[in-house]
Protein backbone atom coordinates (compact mmCIF):
# COMPACT_ATOMS: atom_id res chain seq x y z
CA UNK A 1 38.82 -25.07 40.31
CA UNK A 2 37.72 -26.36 37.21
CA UNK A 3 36.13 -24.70 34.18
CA UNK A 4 31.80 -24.68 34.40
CA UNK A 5 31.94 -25.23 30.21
CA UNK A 6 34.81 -27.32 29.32
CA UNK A 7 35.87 -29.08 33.11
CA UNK A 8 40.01 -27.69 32.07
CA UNK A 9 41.94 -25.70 35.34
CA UNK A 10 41.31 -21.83 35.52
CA UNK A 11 43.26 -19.26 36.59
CA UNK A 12 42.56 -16.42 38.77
CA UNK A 13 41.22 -13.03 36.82
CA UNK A 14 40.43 -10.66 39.85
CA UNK A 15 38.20 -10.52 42.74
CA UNK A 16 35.00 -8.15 42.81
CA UNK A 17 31.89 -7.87 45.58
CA UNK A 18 28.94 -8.55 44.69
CA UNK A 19 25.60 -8.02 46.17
CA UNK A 20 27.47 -4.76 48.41
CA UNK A 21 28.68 -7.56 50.63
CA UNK A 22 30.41 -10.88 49.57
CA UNK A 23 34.16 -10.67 47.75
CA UNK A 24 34.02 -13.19 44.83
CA UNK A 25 36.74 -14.24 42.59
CA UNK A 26 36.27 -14.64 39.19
CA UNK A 27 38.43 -17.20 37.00
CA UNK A 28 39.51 -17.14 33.05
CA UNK A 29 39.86 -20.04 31.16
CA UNK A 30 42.48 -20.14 28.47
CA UNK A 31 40.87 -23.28 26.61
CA UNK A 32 37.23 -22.26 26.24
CA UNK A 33 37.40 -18.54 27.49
CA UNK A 34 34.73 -18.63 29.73
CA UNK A 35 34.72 -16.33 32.60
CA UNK A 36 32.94 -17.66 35.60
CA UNK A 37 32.65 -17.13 39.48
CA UNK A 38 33.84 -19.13 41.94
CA UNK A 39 31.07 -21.64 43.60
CA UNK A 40 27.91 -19.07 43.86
CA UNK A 41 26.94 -19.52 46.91
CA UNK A 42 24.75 -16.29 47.26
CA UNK A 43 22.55 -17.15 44.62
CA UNK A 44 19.19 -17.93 46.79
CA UNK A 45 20.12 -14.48 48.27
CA UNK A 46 20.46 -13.02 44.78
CA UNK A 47 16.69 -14.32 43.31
CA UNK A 48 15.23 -12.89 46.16
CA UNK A 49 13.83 -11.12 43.19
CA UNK A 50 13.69 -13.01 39.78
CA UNK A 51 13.85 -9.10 38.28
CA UNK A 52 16.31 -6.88 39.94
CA UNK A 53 15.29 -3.64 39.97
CA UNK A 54 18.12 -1.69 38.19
CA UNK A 55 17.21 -3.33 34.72
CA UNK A 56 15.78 -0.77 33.24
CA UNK A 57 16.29 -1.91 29.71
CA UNK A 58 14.02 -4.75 30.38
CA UNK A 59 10.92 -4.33 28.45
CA UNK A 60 13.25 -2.21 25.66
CA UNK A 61 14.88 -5.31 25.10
CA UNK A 62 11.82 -7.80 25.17
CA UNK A 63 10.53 -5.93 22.07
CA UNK A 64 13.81 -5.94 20.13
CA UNK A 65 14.23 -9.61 20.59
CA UNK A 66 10.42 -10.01 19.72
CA UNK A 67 10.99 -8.73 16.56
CA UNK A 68 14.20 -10.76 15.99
CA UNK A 69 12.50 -13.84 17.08
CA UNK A 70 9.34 -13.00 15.04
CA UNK A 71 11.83 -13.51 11.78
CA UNK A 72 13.80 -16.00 12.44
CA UNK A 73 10.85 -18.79 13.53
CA UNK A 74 8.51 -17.41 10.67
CA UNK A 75 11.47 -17.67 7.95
CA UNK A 76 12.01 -21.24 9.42
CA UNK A 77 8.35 -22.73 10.21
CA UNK A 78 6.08 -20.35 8.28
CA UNK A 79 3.09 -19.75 10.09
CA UNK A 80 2.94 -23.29 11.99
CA UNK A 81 5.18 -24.18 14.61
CA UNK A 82 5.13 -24.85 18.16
CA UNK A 83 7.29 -22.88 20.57
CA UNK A 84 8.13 -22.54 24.49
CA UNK A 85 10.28 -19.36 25.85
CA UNK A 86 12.26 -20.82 29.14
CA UNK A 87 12.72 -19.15 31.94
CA UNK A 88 10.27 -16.57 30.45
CA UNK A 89 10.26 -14.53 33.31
CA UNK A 90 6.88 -12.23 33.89
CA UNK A 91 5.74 -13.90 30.99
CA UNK A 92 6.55 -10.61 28.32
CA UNK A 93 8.12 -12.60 26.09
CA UNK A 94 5.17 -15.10 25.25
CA UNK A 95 2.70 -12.71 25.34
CA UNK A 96 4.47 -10.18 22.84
CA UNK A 97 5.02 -13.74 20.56
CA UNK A 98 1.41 -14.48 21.03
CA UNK A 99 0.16 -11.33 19.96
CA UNK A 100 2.44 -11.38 16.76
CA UNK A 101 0.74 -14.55 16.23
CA UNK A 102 3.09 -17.23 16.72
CA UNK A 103 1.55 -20.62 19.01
CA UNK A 104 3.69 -19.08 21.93
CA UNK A 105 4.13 -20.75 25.99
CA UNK A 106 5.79 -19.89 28.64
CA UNK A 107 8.16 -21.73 31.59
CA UNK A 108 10.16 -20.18 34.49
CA UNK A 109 10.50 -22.46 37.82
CA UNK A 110 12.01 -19.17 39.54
CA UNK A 111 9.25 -16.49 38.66
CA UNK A 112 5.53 -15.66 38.85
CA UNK A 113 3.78 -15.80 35.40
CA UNK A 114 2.17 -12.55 35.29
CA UNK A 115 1.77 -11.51 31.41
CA UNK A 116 0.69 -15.27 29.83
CA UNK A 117 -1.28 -16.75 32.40
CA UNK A 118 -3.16 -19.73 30.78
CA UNK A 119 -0.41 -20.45 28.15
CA UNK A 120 1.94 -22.45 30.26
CA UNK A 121 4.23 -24.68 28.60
CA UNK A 122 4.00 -28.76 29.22
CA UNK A 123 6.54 -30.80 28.97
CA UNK A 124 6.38 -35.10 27.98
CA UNK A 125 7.80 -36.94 25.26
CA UNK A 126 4.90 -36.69 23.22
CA UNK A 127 4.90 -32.58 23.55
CA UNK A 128 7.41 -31.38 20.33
CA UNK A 129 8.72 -27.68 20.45
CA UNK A 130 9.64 -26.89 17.16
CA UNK A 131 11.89 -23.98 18.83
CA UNK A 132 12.85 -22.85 22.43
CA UNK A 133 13.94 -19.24 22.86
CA UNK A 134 16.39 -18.56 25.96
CA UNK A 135 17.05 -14.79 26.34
CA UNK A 136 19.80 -13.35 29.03
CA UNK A 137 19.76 -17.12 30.49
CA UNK A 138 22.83 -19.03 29.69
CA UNK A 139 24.79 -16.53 32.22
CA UNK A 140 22.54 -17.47 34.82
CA UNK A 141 23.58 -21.27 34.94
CA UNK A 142 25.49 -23.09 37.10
CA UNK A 143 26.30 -26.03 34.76
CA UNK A 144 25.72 -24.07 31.06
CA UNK A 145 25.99 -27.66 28.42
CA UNK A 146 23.60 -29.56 31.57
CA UNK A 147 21.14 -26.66 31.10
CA UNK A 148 21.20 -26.65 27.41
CA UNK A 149 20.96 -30.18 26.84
CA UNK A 150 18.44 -30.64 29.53
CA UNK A 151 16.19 -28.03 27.32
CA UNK A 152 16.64 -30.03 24.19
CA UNK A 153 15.89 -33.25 25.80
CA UNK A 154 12.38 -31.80 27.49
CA UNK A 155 11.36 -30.17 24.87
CA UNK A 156 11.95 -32.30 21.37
CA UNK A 157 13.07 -28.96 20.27
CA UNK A 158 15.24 -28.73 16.83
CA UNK A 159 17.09 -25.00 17.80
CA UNK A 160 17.23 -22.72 21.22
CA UNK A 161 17.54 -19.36 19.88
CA UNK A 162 19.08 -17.43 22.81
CA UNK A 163 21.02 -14.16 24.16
CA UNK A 164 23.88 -13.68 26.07
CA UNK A 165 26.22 -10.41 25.75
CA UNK A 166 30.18 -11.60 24.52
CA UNK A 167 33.32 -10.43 25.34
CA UNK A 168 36.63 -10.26 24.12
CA UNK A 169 39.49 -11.12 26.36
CA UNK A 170 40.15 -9.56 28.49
CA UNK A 171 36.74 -8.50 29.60
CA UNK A 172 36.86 -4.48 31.05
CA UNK A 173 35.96 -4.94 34.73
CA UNK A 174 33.46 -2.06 34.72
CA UNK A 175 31.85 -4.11 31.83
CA UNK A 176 28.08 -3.13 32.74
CA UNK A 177 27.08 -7.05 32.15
CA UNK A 178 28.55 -8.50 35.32
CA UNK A 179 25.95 -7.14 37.04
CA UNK A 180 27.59 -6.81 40.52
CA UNK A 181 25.34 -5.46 41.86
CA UNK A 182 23.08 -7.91 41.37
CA UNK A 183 24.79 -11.00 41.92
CA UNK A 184 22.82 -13.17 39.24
CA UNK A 185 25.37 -13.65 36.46
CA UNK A 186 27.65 -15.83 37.13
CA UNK A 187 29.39 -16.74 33.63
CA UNK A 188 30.54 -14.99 30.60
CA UNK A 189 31.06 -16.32 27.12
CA UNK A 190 33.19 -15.58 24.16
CA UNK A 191 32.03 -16.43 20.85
CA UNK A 192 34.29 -19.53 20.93
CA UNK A 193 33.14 -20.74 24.47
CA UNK A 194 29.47 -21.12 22.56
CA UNK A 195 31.53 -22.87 20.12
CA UNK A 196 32.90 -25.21 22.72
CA UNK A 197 29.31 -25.66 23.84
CA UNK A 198 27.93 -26.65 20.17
CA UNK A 199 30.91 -28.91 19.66
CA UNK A 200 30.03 -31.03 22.96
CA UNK A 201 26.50 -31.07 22.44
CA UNK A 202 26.61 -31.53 18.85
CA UNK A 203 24.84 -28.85 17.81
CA UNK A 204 25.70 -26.37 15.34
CA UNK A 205 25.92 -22.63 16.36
CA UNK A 206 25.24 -19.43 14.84
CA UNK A 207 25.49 -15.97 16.10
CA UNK A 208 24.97 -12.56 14.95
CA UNK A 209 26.99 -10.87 17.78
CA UNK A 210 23.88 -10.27 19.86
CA UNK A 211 21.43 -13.09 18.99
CA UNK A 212 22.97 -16.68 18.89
CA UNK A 213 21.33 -20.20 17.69
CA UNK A 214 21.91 -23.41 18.92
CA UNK A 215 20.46 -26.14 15.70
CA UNK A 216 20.20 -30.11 15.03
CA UNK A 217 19.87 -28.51 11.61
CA UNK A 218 21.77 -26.38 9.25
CA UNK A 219 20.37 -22.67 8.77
CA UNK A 220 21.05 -19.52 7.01
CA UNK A 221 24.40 -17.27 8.79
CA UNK A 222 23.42 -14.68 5.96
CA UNK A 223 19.59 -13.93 7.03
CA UNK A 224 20.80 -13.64 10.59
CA UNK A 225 23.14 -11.08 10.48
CA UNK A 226 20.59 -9.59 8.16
CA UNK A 227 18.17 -8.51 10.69
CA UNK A 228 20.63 -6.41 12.26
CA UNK A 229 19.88 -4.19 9.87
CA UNK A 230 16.74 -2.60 7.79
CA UNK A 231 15.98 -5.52 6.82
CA UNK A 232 14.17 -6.85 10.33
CA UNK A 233 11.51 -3.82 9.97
CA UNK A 234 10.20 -4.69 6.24
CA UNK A 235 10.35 -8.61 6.44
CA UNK A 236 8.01 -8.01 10.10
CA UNK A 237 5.69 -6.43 7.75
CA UNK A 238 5.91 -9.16 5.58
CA UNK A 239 5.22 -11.56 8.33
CA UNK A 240 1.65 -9.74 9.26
CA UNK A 241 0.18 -10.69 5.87
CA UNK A 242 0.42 -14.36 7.41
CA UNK A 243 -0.13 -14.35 11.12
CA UNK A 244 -2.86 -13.30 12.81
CA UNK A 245 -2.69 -11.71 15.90
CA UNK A 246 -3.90 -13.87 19.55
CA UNK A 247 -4.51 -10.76 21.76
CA UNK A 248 -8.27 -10.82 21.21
CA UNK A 249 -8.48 -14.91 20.64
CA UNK A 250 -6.32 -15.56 23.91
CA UNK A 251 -8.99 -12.90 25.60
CA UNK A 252 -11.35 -14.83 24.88
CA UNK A 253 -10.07 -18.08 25.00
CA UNK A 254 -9.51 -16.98 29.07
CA UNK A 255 -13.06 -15.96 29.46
CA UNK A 256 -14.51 -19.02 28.64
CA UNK A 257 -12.06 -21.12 30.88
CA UNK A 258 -13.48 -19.10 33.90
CA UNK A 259 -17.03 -18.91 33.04
C-alpha cells in the first residue's frame, strides 16, 4: 500500500475496529508522516449521517473558529471579500460568518443545508473566492492534495484556511480524534505532512497548531499565532466598527425571494 499524501510504501501501525464492526489497519508513513487507513471501504456506511451524533463539541467549536476566521479574512481583505466554507455542513459556519458580516456561502455535496439556505455557493470560472475555509475536512479525504487542489481550481481562491487536529509520532491509540467509533476519519497529519502537501501544490503553509493556511501569497506567521491568545477578543471588537451584521438583511433578503 502506498501513502494517500506522498504515493511512498507504508508500514503497518496497528489494527483498530471501527464502526463496532469492521477491523481496519492503519499504516505510518516514515516520509510524510501521515497516518491513514487502509482502502475505506465503509465509508457510505459511515455518512449515513453527515453529523455523528457523539460530537458534542460541534457548535463549541463552530464559534471558536468563527472568531478565528472573522480575523484572519478581515486583517487580509478588510471589509470586502468574497468567501465560500466547503463542505459547510448544516450550514453553521456561513451563517455565523454572515452575521459577523463577512459576504459568506456555503457548499457540502454530502449534507442538507439547514442554517444558510439561500446563500449557496456557485462555482464557474468567472465566480472568484477571495478565501475558502475547510474546517475538520482534510481527514475526511480519500485523496487529501486531489481535494485541495480541486478547491483551488473551482473556486479562484488565493488561501483555504482550514482545521485538522496534529499529532506527533507516534500518535496515542486512544487519541480521541480517530474517531472509531465513527468511522469518518480516515487520515492524520503531522505538521510536516501539511508541509509535504504545500510543497506539491505549491502553496505556502502556515499553522498555528490548531488553525492552518494554505496561500498563493505570503502572510503574517506572527498575527496567527496571535489570536491564540487575548488578542482574538479585542481585534473582533475592532472588526464590528467595520462590518455590519447580515442577520436582519439576509431576513429580509429571503422574504422577498418568496413573496
Amino acid at each position: 500500500m502506498n501513502c494517500r499524501v506522498c504515493d511512498e510504501s507504508v508500514a503497518f501501525s496497528f489494527r483498530e475496529r471501527v464502526l463496532g464492526k469492521y477491523d481496519v489497519s492503519y499504516y505510518y508513513c516514515d516520509r510524510c508522516g501521515a497516518l491513514q487507513t487502509e482502502h475505506p471501504y465503509w465509508l457510505e456506511e459511515a455518512y449515513g449521517d453527515a453529523i455523528i451524533d457523539a460530537d458534542t463539541g460541534l457548535i463549541r467549536r463552530n464559534l471558536y473558529f468563527s472568531e478565528m476566521l472573522s480575523c484572519i479574512l478581515f486583517k487580509l481583505f478588510g471589509a470586502e471579500g468574497s468567501y465560500a466554507d466547503i463542505a459547510g455542513g448544516y450550514g453553521m459556519m456561513t451563517r455565523l460568518m454572515r452575521d459577523r458580516g463577512f459576504d459568506y456561502y456555503w457548499s457540502d455535496p454530502y449534507c442538507d443545508n439547514f442554517l444558510a439556505k439561500g446563500f449557496e455557493a456557485e462555482f464557474s470560472e468567472k465566480r472568484k473566492y477571495d478565501a475558502v475555509s475547510a474546517f475538520e475536512v482534510l481527514e475526511h479525504t480519500v485523496d487529501p492534495i486531489g481535494f485541495i487542489a480541486d478547491t483551488f481550481q473551482k473556486t479562484n481562491a488565493d488561501l483555504i484556511v482550514f482545521s485538522t487536529e496534529l499529532f506527533k509520532a507516534p500518535a496515542p491509540k486512544d487519541w480521541f480524534y480517530f474517531a472509531f467509533e465513527g468511522g469518518q476519519h480516515i487520515v492524520f497529519f503531522q505538521k510536516r505532512t501539511l508541509t509535504e502537501i504545500a510543497s506539491r501544490l505549491n502553496l505556502r503553509f502556515y499553522s498555528n497548531g490548531t488553525f492552518h493556511i494554505f496561500s498563493k501569497r505570503r502572510l503574517s506567521g506572527l498575527f496567527l499565532n496571535l489570536l491564540r491568545g487575548p488578542f482574538r477578543k479585542l481585534y473582533l471588537l475592532w472588526i464590528r466598527i467595520f462590518l455590519k451584521s447580515k442577520t436582519m438583511s439576509d431576513h429580509y433578503r429571503i422574504l422577498n425571494k418568496t413573496l
